[in-house]
C-alpha atoms as a PDB file:
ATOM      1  CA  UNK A   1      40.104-146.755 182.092  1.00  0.00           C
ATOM      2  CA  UNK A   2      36.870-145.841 183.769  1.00  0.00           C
ATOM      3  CA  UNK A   3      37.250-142.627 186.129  1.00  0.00           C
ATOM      4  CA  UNK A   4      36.559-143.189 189.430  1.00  0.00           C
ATOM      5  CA  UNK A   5      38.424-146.275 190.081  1.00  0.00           C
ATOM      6  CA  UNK A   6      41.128-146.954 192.615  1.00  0.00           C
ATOM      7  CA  UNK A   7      44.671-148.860 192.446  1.00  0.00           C
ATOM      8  CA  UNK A   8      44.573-152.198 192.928  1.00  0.00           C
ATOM      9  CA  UNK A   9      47.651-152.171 194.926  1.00  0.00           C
ATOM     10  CA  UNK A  10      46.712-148.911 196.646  1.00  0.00           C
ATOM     11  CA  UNK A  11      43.233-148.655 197.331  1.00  0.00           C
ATOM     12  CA  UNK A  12      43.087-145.078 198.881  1.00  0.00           C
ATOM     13  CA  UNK A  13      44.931-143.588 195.582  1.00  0.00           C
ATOM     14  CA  UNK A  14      42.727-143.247 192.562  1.00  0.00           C
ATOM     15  CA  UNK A  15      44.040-145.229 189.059  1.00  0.00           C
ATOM     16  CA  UNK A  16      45.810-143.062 186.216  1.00  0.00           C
ATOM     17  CA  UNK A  17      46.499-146.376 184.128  1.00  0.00           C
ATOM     18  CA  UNK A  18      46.052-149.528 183.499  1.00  0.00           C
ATOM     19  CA  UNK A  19      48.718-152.343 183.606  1.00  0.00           C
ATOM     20  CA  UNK A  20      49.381-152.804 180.116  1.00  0.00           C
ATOM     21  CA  UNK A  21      50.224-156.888 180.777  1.00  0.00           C
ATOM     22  CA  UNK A  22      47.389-157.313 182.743  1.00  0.00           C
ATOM     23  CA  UNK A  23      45.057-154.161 182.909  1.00  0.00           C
ATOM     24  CA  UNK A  24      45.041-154.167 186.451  1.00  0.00           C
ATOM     25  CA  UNK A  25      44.312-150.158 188.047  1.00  0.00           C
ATOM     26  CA  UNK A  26      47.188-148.622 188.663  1.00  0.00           C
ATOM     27  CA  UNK A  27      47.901-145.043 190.728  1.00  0.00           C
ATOM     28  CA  UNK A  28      50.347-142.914 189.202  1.00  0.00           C
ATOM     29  CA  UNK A  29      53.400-144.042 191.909  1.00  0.00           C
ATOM     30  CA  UNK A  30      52.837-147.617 190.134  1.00  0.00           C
ATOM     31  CA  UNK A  31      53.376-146.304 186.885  1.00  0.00           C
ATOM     32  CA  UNK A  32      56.305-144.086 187.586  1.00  0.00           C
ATOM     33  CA  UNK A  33      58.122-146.975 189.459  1.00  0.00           C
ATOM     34  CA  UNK A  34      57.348-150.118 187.852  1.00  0.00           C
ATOM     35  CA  UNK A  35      57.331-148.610 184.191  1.00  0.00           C
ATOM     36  CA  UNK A  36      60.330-150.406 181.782  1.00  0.00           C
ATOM     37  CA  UNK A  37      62.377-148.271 179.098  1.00  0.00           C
ATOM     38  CA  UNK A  38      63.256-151.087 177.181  1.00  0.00           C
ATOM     39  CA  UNK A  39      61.997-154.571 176.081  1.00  0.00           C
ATOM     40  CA  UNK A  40      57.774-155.270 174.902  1.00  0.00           C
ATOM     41  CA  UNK A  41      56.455-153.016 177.453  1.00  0.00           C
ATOM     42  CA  UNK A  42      58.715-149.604 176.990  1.00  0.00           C
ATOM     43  CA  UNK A  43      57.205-146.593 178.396  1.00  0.00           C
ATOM     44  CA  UNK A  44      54.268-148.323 179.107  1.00  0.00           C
ATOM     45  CA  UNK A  45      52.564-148.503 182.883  1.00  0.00           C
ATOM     46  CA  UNK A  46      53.366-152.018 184.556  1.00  0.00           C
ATOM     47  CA  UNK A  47      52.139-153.228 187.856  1.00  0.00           C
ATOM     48  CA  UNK A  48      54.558-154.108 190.423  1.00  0.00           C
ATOM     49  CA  UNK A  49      52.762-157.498 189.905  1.00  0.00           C
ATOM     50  CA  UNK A  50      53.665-157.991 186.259  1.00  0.00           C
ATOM     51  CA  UNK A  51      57.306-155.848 186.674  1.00  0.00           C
ATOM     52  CA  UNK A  52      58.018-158.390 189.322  1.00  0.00           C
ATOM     53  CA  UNK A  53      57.017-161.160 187.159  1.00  0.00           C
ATOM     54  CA  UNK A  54      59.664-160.224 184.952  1.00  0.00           C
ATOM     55  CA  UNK A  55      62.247-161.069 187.050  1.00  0.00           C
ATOM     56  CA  UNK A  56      60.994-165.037 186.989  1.00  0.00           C
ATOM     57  CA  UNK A  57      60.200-165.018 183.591  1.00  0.00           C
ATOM     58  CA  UNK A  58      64.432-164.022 182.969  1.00  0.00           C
ATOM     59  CA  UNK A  59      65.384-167.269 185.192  1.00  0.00           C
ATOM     60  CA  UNK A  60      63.272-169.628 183.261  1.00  0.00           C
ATOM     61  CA  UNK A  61      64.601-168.739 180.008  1.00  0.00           C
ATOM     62  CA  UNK A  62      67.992-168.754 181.525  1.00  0.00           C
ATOM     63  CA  UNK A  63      67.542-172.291 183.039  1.00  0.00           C
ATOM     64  CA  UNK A  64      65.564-173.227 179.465  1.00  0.00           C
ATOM     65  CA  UNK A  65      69.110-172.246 177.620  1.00  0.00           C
ATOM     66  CA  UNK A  66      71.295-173.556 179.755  1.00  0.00           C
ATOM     67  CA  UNK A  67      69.702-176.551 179.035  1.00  0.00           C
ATOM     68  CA  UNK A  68      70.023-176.355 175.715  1.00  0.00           C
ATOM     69  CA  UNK A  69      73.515-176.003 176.039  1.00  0.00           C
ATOM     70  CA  UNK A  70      74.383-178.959 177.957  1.00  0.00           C
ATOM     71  CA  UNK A  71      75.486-182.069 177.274  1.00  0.00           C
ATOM     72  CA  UNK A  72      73.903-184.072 173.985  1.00  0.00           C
ATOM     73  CA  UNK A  73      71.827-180.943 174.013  1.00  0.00           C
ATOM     74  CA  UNK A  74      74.600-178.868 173.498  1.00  0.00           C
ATOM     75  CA  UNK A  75      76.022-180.881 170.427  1.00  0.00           C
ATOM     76  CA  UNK A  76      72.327-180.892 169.135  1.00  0.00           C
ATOM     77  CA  UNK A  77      72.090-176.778 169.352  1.00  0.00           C
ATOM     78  CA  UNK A  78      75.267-176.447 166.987  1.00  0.00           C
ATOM     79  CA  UNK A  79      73.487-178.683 164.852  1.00  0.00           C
ATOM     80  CA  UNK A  80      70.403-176.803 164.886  1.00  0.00           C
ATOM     81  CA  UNK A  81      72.768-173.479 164.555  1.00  0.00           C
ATOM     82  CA  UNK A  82      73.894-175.473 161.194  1.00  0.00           C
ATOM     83  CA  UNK A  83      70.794-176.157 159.866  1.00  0.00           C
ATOM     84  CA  UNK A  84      69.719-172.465 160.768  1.00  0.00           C
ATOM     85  CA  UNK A  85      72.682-171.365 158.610  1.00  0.00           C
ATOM     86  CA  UNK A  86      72.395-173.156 156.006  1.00  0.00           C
ATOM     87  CA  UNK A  87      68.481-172.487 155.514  1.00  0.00           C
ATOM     88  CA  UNK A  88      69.389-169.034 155.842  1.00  0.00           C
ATOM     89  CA  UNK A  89      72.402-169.381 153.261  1.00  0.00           C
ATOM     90  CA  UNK A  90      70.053-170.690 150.335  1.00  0.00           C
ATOM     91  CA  UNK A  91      67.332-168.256 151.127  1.00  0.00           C
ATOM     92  CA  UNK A  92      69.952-165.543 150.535  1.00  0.00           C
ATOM     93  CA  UNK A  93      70.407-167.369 146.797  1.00  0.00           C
ATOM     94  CA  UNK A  94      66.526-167.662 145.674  1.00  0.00           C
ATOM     95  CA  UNK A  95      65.923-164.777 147.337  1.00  0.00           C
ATOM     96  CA  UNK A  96      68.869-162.923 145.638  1.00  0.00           C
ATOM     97  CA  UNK A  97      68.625-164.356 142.315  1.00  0.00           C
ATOM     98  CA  UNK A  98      64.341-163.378 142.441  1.00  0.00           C
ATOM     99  CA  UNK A  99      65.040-160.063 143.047  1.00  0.00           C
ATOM    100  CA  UNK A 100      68.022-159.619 140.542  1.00  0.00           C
ATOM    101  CA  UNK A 101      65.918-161.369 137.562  1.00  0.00           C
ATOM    102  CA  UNK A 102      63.520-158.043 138.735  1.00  0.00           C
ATOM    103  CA  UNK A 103      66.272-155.772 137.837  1.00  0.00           C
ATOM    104  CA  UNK A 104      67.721-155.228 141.489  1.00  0.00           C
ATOM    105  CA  UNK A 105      71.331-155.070 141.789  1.00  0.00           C
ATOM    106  CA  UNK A 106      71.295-155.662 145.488  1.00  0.00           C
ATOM    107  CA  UNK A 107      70.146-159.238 145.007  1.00  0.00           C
ATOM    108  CA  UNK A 108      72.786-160.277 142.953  1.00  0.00           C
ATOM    109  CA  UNK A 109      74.846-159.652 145.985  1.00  0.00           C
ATOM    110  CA  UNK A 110      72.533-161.314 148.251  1.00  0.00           C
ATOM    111  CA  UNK A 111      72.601-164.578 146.078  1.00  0.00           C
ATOM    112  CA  UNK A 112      76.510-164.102 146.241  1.00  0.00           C
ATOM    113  CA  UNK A 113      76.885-164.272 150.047  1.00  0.00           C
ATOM    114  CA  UNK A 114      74.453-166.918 150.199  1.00  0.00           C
ATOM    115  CA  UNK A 115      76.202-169.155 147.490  1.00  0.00           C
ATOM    116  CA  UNK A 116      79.791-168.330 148.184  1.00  0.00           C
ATOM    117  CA  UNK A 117      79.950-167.274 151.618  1.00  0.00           C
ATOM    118  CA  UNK A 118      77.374-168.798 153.722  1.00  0.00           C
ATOM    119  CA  UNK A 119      76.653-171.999 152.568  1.00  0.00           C
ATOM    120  CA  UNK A 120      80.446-172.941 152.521  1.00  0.00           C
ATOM    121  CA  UNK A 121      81.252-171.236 155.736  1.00  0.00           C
ATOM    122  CA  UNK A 122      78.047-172.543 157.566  1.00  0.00           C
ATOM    123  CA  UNK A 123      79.614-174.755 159.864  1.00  0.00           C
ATOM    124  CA  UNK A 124      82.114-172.084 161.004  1.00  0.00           C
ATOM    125  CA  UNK A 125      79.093-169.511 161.460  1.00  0.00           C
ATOM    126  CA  UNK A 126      77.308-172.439 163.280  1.00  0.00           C
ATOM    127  CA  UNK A 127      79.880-172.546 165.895  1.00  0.00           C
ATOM    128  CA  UNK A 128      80.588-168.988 166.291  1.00  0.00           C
ATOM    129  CA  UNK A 129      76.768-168.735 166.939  1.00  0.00           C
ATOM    130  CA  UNK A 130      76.932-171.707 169.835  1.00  0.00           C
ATOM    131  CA  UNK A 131      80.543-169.799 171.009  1.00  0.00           C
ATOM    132  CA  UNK A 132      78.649-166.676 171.589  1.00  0.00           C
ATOM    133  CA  UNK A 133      75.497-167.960 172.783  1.00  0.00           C
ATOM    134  CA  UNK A 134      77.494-170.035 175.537  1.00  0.00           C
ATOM    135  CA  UNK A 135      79.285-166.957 176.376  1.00  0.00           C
ATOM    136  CA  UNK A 136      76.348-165.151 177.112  1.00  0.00           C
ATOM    137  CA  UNK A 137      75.260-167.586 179.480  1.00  0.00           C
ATOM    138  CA  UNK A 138      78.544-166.520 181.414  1.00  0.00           C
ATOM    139  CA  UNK A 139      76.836-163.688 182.604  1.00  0.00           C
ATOM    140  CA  UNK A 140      73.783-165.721 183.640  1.00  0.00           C
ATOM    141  CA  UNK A 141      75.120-165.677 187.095  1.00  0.00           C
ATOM    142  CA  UNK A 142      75.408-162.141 187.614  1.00  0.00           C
ATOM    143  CA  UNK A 143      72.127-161.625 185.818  1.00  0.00           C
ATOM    144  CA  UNK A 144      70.141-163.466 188.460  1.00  0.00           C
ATOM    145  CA  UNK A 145      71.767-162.165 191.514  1.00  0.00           C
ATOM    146  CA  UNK A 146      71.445-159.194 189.675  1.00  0.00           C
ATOM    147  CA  UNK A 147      67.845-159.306 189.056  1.00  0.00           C
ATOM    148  CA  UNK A 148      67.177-161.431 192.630  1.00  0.00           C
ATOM    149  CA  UNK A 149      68.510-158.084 194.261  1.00  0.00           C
ATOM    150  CA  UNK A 150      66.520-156.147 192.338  1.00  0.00           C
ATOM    151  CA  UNK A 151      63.131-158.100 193.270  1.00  0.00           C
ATOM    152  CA  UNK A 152      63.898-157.665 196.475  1.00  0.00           C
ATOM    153  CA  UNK A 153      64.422-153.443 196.319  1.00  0.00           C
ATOM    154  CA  UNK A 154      60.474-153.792 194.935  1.00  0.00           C
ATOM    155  CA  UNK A 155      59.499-156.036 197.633  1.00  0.00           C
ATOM    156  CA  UNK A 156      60.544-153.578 200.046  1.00  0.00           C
ATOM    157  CA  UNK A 157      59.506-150.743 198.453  1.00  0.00           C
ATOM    158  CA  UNK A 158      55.795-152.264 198.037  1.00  0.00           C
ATOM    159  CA  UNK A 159      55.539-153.391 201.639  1.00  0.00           C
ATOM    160  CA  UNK A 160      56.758-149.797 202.119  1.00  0.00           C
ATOM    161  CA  UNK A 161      53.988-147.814 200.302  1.00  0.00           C
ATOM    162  CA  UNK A 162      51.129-150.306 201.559  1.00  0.00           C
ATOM    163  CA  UNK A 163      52.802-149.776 205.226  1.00  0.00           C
ATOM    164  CA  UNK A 164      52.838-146.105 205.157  1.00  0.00           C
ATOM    165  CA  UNK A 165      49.431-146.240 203.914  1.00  0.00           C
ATOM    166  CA  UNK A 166      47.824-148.342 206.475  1.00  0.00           C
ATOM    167  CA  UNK A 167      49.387-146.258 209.370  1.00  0.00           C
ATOM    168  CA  UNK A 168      49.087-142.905 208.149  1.00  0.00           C
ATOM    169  CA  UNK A 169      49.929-140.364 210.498  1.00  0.00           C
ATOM    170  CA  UNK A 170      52.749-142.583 211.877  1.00  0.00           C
ATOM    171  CA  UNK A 171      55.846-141.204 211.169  1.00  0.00           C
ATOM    172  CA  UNK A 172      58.656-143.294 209.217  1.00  0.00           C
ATOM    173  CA  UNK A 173      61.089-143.490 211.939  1.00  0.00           C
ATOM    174  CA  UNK A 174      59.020-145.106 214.269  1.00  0.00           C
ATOM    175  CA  UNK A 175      58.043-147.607 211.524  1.00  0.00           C
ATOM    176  CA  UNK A 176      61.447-148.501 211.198  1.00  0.00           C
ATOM    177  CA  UNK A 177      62.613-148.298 214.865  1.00  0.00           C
ATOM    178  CA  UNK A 178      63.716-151.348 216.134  1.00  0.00           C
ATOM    179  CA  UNK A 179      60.551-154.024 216.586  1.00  0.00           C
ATOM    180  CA  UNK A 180      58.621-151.552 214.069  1.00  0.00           C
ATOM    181  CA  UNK A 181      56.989-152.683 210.712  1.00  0.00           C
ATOM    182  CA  UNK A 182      59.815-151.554 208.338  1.00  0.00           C
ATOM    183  CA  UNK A 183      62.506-152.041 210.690  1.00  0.00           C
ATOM    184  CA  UNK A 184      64.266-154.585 208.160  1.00  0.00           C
ATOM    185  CA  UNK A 185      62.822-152.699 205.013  1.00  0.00           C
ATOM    186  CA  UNK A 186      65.859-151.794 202.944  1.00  0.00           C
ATOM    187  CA  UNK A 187      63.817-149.080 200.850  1.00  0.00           C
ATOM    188  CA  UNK A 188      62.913-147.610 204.617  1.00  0.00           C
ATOM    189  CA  UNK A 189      66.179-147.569 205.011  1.00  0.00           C
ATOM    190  CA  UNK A 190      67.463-145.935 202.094  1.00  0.00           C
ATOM    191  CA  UNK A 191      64.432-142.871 202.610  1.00  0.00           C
ATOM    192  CA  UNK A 192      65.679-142.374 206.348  1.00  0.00           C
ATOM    193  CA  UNK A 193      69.594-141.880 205.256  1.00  0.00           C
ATOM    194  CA  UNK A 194      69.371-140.217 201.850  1.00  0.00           C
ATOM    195  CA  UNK A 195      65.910-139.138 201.473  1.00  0.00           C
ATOM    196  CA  UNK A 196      62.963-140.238 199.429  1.00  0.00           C
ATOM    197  CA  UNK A 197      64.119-139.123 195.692  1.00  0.00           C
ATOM    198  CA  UNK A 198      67.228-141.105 195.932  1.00  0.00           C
ATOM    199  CA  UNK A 199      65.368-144.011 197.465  1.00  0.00           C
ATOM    200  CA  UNK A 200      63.111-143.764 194.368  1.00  0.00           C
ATOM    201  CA  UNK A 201      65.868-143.445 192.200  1.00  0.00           C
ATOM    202  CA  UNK A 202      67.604-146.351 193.338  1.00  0.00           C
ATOM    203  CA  UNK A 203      64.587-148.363 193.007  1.00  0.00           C
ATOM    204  CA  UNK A 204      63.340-146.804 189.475  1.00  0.00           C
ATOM    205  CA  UNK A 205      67.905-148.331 188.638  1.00  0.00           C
ATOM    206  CA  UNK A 206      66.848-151.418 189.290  1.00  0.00           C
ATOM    207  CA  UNK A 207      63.518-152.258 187.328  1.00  0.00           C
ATOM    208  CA  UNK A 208      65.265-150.576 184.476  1.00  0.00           C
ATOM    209  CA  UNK A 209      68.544-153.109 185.146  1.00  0.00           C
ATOM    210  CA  UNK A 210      65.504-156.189 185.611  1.00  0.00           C
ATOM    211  CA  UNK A 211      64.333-155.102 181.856  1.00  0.00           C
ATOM    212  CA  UNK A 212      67.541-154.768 180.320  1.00  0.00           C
ATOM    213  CA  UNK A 213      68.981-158.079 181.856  1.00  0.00           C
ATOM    214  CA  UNK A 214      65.606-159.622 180.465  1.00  0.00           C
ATOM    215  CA  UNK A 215      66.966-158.220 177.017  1.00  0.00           C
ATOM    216  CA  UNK A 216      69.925-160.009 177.237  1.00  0.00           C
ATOM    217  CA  UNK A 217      68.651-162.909 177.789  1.00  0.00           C
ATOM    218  CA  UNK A 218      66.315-162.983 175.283  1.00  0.00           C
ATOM    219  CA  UNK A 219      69.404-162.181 172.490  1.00  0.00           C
ATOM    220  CA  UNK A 220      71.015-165.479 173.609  1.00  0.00           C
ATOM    221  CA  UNK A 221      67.746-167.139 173.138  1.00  0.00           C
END
């Protein structure tokens, strides 16, 4: 990143990364609270742009497997589930028997599971697969409310930080007095009753929960 440059979000505070996603300028409040511990991007800086977009990118997948799961669609995932299985099961057998012809035990137990185990057992293991794949989606529900209330902890907590910014030497209280700017801002909120670290904790909870339910979703993909 040159030096010199400014965040795109906040224009009066210089950049100390780029977006990794997008490469966007970033000041070091944007990569403190829209950062992710787990998923592609761990510990790496993230816009609130890109963070944000991770929220929509969790509902399409979940309305792309629910799909899947429906109807004739549903029947023709436990097929594909069988096929997957039984692919897998006779890999398992050349791949077993090649590497025990090289002198490696561990194949001949490879080929076993494959001949013996999986490939008999494949429809079974095709609808335990579907079974916990459909469970999954049980908790699709809670995932978007839980991610919809998430989106909306960074929407106030943006609108807060470009607020504050534009009316500097306004105090917060009169911001979010009644008819003020942040008078509705939940994040506002938060910083007036329990102070600005636990505001930013709370926030920094939720893009960590918006990453982890994006993990989840991804394993019943």
């Amino acid at each position: 990143m040159s030096s010199g440059m400014n965040c795109y979000h906040h224009p009066s505070r210089q950049a100390a990364a780029n977006c990794a996603k997008c490469r966007k300028a970033i000041c070091r409040n944007c990569v403190e609270d829209y950062g992710v511990q787990v998923g592609r991007y761990a510990g790496k800086a993230l816009c609130y742009d890109c963070t944000s977009g991770l929220v929509a990118a969790n509902v399409e997948e979940i309305n792309k497997i629910r799909a899947q799961t429906a109807g004739i669609m549903g029947v023709l995932s436990i097929v594909w589930c069988f096929i997957k299985e039984v692919f897998t099961g006779f890999r398992n057998i050349i791949g077993g028997s090649q590497s025990l012809a090289m002198g490696n035990v561990g194949g001949g137990f490879r080929a076993f599971w494959g001949l013996f185990i999986q490939l008999p057992l494949s429809p079974i293991l095709a609808i335990v697969r579907f079974v916990k794949r459909h469970n999954l989606i049980k908790q699709f529900d809670g995932i978007i409310e839980s991610d919809s209330q998430a989106l909306q902890q960074m929407r106030d907590y943006f609108a807060y930080t470009l607020t504050m910014e534009q009316h500097k030497g306004i105090d917060l209280a009169t911001l979010a007095a009644e008819g003020g700017e942040l008078f509705e801002n939940t994040y506002a909120k938060t910083v007036l009753s329990k102070g600005e670290p636990a505001a930013r904790t709370q926030l920094r909870n939720s893009v960590v929960r918006i990453a982890e339910n994006g993990e989840i979703v991804r394993s019943a993909a």
